[in-house]
PDB file of N, CA and C in Angstrom:
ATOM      1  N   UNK A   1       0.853  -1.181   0.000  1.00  0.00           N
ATOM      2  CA  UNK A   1       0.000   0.000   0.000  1.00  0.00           C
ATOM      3  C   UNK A   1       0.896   1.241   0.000  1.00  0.00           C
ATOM      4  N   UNK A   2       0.488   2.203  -0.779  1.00  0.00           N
ATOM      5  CA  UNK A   2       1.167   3.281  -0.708  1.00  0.00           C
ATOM      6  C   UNK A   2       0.739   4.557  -0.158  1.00  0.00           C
ATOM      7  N   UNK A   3       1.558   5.177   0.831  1.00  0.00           N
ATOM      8  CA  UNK A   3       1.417   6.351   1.291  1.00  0.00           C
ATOM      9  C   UNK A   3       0.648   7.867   0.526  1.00  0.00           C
ATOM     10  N   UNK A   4      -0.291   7.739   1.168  1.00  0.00           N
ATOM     11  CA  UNK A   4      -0.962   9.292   0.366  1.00  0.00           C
ATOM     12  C   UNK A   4      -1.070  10.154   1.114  1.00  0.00           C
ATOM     13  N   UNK A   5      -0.692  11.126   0.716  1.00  0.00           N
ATOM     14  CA  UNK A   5      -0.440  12.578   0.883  1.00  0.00           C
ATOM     15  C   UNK A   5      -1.883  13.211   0.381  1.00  0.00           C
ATOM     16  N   UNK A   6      -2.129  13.960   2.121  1.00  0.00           N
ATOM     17  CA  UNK A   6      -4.236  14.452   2.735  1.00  0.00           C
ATOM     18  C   UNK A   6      -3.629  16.332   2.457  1.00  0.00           C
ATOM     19  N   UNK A   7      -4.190  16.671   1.915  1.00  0.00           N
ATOM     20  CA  UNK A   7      -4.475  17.944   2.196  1.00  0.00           C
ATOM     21  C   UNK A   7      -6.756  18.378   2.534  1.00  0.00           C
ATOM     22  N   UNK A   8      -6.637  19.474   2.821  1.00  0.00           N
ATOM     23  CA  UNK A   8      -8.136  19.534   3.228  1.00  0.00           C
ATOM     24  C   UNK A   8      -8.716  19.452   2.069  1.00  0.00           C
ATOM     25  N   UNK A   9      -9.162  19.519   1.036  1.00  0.00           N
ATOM     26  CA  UNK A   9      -9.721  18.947   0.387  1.00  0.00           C
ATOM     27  C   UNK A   9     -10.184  17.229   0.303  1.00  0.00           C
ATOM     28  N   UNK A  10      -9.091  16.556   0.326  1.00  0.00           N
ATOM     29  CA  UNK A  10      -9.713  15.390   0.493  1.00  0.00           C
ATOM     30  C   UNK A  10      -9.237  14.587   2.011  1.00  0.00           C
ATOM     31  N   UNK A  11      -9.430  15.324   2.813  1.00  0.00           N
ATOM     32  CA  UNK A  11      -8.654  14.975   4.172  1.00  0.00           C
ATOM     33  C   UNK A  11     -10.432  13.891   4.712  1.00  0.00           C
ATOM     34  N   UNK A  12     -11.674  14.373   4.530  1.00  0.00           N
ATOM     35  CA  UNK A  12     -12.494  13.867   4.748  1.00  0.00           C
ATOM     36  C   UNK A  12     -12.694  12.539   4.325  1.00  0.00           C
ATOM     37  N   UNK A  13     -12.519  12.393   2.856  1.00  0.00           N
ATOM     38  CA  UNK A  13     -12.686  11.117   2.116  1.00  0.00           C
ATOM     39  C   UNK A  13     -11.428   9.950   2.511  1.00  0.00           C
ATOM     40  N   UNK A  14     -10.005  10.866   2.669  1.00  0.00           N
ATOM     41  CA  UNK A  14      -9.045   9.543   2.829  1.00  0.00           C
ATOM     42  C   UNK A  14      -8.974   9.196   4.231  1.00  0.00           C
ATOM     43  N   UNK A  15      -9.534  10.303   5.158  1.00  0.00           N
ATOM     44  CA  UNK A  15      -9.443   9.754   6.641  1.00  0.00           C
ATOM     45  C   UNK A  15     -10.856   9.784   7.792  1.00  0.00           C
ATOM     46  N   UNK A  16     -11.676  10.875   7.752  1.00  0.00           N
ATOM     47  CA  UNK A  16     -12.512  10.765   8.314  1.00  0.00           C
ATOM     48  C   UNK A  16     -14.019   9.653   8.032  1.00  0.00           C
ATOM     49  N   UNK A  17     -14.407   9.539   6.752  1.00  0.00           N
ATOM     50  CA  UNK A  17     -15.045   8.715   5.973  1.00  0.00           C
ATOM     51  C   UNK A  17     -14.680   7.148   5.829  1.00  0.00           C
ATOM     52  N   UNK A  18     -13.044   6.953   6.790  1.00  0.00           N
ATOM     53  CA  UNK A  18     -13.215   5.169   6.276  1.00  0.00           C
ATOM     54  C   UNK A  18     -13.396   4.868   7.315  1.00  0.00           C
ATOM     55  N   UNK A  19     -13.825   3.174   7.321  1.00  0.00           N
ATOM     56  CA  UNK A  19     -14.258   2.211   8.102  1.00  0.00           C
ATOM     57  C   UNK A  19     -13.155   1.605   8.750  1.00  0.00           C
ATOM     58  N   UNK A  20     -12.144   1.959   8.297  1.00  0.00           N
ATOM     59  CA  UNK A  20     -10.849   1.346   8.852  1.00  0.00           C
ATOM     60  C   UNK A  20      -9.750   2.511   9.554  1.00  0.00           C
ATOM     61  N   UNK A  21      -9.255   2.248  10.754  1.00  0.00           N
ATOM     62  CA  UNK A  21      -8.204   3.096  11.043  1.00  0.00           C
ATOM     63  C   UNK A  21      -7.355   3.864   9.887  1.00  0.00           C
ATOM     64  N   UNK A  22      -7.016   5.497  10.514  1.00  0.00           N
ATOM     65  CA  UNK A  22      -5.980   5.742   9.776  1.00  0.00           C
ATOM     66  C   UNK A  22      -4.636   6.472  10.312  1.00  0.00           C
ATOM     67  N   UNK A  23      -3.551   6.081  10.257  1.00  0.00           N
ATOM     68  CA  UNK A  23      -2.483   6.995  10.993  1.00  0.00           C
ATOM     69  C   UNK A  23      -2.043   7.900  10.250  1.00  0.00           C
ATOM     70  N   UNK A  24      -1.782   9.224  10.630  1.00  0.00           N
ATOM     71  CA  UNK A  24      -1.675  10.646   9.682  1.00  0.00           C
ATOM     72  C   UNK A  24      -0.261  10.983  10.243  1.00  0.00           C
ATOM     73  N   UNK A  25       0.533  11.069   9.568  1.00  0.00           N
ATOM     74  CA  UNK A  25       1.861  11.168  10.037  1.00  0.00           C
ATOM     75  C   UNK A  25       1.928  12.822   9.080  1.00  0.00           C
ATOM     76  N   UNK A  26       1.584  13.622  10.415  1.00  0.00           N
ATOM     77  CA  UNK A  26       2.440  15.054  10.241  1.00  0.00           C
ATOM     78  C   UNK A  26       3.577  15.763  10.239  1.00  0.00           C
ATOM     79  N   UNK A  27       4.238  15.735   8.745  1.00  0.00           N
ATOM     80  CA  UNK A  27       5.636  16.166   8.563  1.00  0.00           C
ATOM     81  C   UNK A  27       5.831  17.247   8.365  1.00  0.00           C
ATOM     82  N   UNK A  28       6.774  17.538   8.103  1.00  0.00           N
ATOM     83  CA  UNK A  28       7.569  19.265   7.181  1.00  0.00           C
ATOM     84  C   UNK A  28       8.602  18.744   6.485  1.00  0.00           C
ATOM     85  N   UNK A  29       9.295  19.067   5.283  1.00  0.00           N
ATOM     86  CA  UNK A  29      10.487  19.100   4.585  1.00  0.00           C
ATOM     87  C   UNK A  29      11.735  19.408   5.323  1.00  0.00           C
ATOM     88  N   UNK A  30      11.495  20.388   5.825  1.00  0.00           N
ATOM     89  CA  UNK A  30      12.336  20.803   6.476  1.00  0.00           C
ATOM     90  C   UNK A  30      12.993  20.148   8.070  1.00  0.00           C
ATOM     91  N   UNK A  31      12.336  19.021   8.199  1.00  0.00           N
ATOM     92  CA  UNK A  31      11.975  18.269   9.738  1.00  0.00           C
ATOM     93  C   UNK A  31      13.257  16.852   9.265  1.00  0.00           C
ATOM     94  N   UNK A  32      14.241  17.188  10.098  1.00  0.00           N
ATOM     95  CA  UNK A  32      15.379  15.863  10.026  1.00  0.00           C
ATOM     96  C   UNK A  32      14.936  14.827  10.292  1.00  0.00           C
ATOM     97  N   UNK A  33      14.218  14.329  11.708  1.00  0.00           N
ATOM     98  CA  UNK A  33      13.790  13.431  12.117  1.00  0.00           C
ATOM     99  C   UNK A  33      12.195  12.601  11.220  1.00  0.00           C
ATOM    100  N   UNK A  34      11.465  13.974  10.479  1.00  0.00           N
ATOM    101  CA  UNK A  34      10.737  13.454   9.499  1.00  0.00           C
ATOM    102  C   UNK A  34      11.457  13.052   8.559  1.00  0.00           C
ATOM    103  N   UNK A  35      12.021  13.522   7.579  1.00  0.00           N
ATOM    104  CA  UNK A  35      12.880  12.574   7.096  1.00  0.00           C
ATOM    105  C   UNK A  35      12.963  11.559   7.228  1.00  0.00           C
ATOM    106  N   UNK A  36      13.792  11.021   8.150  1.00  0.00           N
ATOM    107  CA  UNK A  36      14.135   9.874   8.712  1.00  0.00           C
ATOM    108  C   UNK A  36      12.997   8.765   8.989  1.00  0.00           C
ATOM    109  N   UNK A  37      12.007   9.506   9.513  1.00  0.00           N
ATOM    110  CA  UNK A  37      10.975   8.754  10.002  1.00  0.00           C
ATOM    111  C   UNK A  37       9.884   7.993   8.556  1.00  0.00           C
ATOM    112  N   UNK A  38      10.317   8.635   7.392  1.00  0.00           N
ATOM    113  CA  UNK A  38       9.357   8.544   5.887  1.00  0.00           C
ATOM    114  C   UNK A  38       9.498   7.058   5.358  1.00  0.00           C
ATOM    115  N   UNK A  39      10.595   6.600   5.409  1.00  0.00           N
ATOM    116  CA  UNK A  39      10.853   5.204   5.239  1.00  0.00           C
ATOM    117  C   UNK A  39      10.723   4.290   6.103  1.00  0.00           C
ATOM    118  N   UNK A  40      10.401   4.484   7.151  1.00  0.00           N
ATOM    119  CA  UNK A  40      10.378   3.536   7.950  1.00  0.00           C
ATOM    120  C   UNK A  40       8.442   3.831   7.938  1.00  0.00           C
ATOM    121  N   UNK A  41       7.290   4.408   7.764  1.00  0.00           N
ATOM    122  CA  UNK A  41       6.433   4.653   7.932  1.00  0.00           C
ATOM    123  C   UNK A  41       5.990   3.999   6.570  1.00  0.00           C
ATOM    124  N   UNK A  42       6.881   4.209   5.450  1.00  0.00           N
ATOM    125  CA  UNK A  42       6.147   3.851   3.818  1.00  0.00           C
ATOM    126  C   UNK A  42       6.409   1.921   4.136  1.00  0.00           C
ATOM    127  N   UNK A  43       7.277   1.767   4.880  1.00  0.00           N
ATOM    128  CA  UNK A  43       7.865   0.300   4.911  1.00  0.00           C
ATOM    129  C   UNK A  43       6.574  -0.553   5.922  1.00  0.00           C
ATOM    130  N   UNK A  44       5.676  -0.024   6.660  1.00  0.00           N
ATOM    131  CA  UNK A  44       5.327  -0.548   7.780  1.00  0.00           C
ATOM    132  C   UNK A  44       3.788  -0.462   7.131  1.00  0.00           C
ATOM    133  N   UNK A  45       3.560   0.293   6.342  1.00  0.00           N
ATOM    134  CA  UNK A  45       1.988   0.856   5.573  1.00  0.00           C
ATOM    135  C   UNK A  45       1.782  -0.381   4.745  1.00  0.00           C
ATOM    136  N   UNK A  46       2.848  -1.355   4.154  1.00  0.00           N
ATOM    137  CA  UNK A  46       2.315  -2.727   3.409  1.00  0.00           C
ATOM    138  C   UNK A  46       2.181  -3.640   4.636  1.00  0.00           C
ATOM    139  N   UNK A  47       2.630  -3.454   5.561  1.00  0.00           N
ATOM    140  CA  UNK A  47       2.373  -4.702   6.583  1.00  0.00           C
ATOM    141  C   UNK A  47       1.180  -4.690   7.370  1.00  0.00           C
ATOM    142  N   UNK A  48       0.567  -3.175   7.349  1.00  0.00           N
ATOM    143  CA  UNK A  48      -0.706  -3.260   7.650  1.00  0.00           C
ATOM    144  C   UNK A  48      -1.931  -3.058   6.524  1.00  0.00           C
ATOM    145  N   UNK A  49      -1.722  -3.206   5.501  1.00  0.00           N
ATOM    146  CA  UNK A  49      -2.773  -3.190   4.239  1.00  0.00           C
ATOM    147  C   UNK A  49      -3.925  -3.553   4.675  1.00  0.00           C
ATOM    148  N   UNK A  50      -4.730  -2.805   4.685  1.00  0.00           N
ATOM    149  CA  UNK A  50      -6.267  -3.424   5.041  1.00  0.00           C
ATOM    150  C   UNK A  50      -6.609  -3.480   6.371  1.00  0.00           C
ATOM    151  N   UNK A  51      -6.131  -3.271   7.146  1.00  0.00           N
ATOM    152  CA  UNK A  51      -5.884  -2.751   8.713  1.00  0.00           C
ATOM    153  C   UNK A  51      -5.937  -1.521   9.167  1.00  0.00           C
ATOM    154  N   UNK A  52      -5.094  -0.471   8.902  1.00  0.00           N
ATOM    155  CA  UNK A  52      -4.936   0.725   9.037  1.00  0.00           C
ATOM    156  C   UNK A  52      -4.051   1.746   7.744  1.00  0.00           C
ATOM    157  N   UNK A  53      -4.681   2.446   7.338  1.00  0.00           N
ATOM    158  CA  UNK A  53      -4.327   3.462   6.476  1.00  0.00           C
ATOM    159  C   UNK A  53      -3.306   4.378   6.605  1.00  0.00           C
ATOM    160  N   UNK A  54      -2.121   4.424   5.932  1.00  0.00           N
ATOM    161  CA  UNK A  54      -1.243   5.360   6.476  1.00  0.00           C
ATOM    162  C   UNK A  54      -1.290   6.669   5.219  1.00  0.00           C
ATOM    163  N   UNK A  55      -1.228   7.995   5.687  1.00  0.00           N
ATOM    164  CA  UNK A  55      -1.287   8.846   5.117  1.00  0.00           C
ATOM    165  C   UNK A  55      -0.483  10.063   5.889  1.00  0.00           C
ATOM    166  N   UNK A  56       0.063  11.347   4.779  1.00  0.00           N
ATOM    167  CA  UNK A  56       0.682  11.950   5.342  1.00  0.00           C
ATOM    168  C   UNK A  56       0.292  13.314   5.322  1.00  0.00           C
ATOM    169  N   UNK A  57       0.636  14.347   6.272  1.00  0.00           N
ATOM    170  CA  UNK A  57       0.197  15.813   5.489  1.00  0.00           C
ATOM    171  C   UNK A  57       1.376  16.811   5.715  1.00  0.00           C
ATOM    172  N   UNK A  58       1.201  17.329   5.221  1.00  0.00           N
ATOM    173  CA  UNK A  58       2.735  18.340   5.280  1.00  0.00           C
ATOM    174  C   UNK A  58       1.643  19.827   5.903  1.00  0.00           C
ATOM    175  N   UNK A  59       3.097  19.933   7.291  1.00  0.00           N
ATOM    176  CA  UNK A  59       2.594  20.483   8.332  1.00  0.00           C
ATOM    177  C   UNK A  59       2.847  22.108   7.501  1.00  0.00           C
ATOM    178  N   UNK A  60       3.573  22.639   6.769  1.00  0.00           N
ATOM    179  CA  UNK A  60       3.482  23.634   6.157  1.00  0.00           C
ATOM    180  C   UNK A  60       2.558  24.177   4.904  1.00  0.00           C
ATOM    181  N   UNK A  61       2.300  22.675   4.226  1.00  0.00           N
ATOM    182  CA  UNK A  61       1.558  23.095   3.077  1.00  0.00           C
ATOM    183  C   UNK A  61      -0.293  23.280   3.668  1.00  0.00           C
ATOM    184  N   UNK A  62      -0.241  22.205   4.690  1.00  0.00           N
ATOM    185  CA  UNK A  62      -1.322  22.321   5.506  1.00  0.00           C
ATOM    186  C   UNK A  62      -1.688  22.609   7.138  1.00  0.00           C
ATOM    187  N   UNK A  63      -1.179  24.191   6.861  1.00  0.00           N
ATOM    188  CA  UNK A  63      -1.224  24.793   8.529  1.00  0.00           C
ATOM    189  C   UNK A  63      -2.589  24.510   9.386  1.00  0.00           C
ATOM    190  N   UNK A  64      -3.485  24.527   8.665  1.00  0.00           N
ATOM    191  CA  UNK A  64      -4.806  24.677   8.565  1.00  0.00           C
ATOM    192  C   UNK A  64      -5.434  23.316   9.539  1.00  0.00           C
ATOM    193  N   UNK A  65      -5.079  22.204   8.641  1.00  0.00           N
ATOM    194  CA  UNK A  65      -5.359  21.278   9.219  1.00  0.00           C
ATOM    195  C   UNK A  65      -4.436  20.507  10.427  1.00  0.00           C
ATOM    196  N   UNK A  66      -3.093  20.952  10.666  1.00  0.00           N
ATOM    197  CA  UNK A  66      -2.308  20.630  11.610  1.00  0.00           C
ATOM    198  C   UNK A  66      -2.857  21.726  13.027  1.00  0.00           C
ATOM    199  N   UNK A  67      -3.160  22.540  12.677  1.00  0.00           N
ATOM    200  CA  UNK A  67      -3.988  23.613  13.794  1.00  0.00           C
ATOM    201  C   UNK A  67      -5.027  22.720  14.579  1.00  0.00           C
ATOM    202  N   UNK A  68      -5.811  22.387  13.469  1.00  0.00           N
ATOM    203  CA  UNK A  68      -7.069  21.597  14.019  1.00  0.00           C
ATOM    204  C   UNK A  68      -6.876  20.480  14.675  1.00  0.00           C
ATOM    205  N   UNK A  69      -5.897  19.705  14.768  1.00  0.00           N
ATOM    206  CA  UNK A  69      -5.225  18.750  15.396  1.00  0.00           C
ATOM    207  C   UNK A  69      -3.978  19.261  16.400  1.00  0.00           C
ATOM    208  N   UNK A  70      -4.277  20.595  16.549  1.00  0.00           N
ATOM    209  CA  UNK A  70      -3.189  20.654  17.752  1.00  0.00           C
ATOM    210  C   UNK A  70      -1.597  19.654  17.575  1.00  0.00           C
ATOM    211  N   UNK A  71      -1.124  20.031  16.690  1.00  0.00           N
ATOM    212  CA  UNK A  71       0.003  19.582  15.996  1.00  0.00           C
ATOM    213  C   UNK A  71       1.277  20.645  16.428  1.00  0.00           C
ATOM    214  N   UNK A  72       1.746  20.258  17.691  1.00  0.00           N
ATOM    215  CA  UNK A  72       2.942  21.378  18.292  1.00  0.00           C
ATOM    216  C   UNK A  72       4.267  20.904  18.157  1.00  0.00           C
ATOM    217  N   UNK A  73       4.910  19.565  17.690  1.00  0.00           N
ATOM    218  CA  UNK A  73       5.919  19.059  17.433  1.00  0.00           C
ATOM    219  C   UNK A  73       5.647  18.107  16.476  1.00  0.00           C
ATOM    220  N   UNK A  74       6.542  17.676  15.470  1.00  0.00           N
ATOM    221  CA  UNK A  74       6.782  16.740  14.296  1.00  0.00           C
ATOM    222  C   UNK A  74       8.043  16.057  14.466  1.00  0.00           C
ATOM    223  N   UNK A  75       8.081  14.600  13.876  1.00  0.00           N
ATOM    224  CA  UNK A  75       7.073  14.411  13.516  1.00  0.00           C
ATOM    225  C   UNK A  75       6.311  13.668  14.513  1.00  0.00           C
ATOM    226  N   UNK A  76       4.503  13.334  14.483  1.00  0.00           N
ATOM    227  CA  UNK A  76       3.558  13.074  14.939  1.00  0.00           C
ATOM    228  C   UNK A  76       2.673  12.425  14.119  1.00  0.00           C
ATOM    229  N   UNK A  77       2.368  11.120  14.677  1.00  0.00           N
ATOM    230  CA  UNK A  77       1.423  10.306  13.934  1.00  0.00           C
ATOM    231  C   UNK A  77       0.181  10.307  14.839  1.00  0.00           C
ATOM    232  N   UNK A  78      -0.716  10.560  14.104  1.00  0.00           N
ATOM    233  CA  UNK A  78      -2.045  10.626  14.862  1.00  0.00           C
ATOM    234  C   UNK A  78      -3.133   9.300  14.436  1.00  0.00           C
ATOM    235  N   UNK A  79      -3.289   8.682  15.096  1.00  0.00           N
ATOM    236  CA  UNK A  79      -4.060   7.537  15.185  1.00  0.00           C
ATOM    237  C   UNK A  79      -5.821   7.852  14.622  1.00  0.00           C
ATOM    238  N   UNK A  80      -6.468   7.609  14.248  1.00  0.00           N
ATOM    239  CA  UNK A  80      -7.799   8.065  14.046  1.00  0.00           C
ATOM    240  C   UNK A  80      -8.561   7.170  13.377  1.00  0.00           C
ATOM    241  N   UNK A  81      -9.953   7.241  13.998  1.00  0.00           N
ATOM    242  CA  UNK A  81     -11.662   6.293  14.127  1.00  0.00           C
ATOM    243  C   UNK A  81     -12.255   7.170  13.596  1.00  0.00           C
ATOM    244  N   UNK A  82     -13.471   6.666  12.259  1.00  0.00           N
ATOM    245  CA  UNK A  82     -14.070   7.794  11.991  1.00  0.00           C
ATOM    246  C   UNK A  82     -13.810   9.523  12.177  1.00  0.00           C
ATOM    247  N   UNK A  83     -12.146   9.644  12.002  1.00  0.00           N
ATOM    248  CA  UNK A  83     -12.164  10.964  12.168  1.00  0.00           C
ATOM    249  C   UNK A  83     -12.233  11.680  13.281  1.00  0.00           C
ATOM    250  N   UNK A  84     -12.149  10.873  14.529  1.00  0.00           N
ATOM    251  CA  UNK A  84     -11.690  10.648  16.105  1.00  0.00           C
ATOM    252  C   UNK A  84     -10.133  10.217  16.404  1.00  0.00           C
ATOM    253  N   UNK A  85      -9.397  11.271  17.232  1.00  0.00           N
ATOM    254  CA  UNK A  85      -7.984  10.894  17.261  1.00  0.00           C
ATOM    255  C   UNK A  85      -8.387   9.974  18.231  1.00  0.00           C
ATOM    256  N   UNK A  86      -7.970   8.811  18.467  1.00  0.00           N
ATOM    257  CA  UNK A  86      -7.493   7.662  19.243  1.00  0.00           C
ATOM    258  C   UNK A  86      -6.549   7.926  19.999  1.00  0.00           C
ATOM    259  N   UNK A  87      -4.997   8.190  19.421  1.00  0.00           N
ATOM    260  CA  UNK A  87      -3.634   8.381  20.075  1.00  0.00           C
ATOM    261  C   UNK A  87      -2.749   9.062  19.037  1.00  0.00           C
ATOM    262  N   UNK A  88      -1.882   9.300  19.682  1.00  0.00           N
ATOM    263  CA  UNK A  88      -0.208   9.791  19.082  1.00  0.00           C
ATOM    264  C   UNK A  88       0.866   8.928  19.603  1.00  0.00           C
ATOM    265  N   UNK A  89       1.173   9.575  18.247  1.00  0.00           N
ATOM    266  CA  UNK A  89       3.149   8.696  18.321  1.00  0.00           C
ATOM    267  C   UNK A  89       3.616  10.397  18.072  1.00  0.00           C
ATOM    268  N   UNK A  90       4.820  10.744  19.076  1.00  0.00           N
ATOM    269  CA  UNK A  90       5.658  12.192  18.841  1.00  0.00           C
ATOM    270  C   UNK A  90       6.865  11.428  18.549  1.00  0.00           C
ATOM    271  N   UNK A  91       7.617  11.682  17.721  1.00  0.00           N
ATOM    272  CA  UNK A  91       9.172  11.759  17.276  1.00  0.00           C
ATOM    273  C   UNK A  91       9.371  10.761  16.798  1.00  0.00           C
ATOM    274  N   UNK A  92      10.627  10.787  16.309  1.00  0.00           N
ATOM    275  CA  UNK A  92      11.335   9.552  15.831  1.00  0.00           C
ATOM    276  C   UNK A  92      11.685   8.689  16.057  1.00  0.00           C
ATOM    277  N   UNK A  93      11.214   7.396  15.706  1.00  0.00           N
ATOM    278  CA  UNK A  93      11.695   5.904  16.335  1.00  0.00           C
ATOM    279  C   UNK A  93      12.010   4.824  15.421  1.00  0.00           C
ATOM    280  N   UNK A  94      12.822   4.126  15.997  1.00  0.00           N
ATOM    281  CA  UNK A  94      13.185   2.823  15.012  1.00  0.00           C
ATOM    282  C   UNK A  94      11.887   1.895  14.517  1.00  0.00           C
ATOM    283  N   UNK A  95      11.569   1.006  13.452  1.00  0.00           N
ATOM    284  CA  UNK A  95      10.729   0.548  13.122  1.00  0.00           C
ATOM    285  C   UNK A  95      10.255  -0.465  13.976  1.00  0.00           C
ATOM    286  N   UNK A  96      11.017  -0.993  14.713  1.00  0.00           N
ATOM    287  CA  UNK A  96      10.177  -1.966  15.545  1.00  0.00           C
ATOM    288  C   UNK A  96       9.360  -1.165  17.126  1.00  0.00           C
ATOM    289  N   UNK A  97      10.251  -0.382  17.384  1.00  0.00           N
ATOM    290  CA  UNK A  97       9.288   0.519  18.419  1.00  0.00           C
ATOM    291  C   UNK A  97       8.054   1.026  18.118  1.00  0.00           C
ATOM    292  N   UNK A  98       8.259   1.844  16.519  1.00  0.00           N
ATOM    293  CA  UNK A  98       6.843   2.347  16.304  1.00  0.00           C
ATOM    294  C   UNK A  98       5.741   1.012  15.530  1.00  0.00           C
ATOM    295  N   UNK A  99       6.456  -0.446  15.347  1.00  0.00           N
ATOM    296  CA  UNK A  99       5.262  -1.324  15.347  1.00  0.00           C
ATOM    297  C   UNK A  99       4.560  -2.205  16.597  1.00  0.00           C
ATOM    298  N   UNK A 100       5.495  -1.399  17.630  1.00  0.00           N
ATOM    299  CA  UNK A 100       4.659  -2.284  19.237  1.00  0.00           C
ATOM    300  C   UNK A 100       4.076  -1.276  19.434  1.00  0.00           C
ATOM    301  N   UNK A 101       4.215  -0.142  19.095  1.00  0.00           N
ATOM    302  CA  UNK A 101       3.196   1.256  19.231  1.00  0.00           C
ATOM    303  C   UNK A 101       1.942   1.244  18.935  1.00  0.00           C
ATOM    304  N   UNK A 102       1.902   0.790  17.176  1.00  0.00           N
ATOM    305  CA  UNK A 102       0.986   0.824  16.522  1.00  0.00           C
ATOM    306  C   UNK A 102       0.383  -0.029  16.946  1.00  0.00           C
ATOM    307  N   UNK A 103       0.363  -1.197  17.319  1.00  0.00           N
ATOM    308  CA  UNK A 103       0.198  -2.809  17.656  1.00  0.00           C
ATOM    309  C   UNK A 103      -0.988  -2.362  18.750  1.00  0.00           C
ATOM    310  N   UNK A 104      -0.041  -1.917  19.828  1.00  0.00           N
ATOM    311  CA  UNK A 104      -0.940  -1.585  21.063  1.00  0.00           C
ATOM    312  C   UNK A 104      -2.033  -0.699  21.008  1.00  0.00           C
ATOM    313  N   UNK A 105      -2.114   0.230  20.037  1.00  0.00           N
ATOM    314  CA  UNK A 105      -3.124   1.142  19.619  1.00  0.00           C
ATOM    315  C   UNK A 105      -4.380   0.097  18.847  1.00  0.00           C
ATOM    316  N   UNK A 106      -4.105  -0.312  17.978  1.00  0.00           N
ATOM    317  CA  UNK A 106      -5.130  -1.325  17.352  1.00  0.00           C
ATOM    318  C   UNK A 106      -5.717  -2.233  18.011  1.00  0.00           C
ATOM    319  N   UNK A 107      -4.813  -2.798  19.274  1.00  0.00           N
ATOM    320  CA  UNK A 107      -5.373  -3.406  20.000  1.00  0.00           C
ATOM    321  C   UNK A 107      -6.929  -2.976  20.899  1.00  0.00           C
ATOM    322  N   UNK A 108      -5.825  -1.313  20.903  1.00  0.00           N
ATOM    323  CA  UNK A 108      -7.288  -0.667  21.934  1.00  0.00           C
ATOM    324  C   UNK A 108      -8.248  -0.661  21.327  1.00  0.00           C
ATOM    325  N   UNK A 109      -8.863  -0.796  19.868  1.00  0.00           N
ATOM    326  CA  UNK A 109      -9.541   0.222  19.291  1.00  0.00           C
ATOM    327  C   UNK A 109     -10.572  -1.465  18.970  1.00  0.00           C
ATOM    328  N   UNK A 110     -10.033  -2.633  18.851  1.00  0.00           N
ATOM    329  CA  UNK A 110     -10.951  -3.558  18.580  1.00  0.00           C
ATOM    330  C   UNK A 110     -12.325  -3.631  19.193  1.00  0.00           C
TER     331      UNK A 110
END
């Protein structure tokens, strides 16, 4: 599955509107640790295919919607139910930390 990039226009249809979890990983270009964090997030989005949705928004191109989510440090993955935050992940972590993360979040949400 591949990573899509939400701006407000279709922020409703790719995240608030599905039936399935989605994690919104709020970046910037300019963010080292986002960076870093992009491959390990595009790598972990096929292992949950059909589980949870990973999508991204860029915290500059979309001030708007990082406001509305109270988005004060990046990067930040925001967990979300029908368009209900669930949880956060703040900063950068190795891939197996942020899949006992994710793990434990899905767990809650069954």
């Amino acid at each position: 599955m591949t990573v899509k990039e939400v701006n407000k226009e279709n922020f409703r249809k790719e995240v608030v509107d599905l039936e399935i979890p989605v994690i919104v990983d709020f970046w910037a270009e300019w963010c080292g640790p986002c960076r870093m964090m992009a491959p390990v997030f595009s790598e972990l989005s096929e292992e949950y295919e059909n589980r949870l949705k990973f999508v991204k928004i860029n915290t500059q191109e979309e001030q708007e919607l990082s406001a509305m989510h109270n988005i004060t440090g990046i990067p930040c993955m925001v967990v979300m139910k029908n368009g209900r935050e669930i949880n956060r992940i703040v900063g950068f972590m190795p891939r197996e930390l942020l899949k006992e993360k994710i793990d434990s979040i899905l767990n809650q949400i069954k």
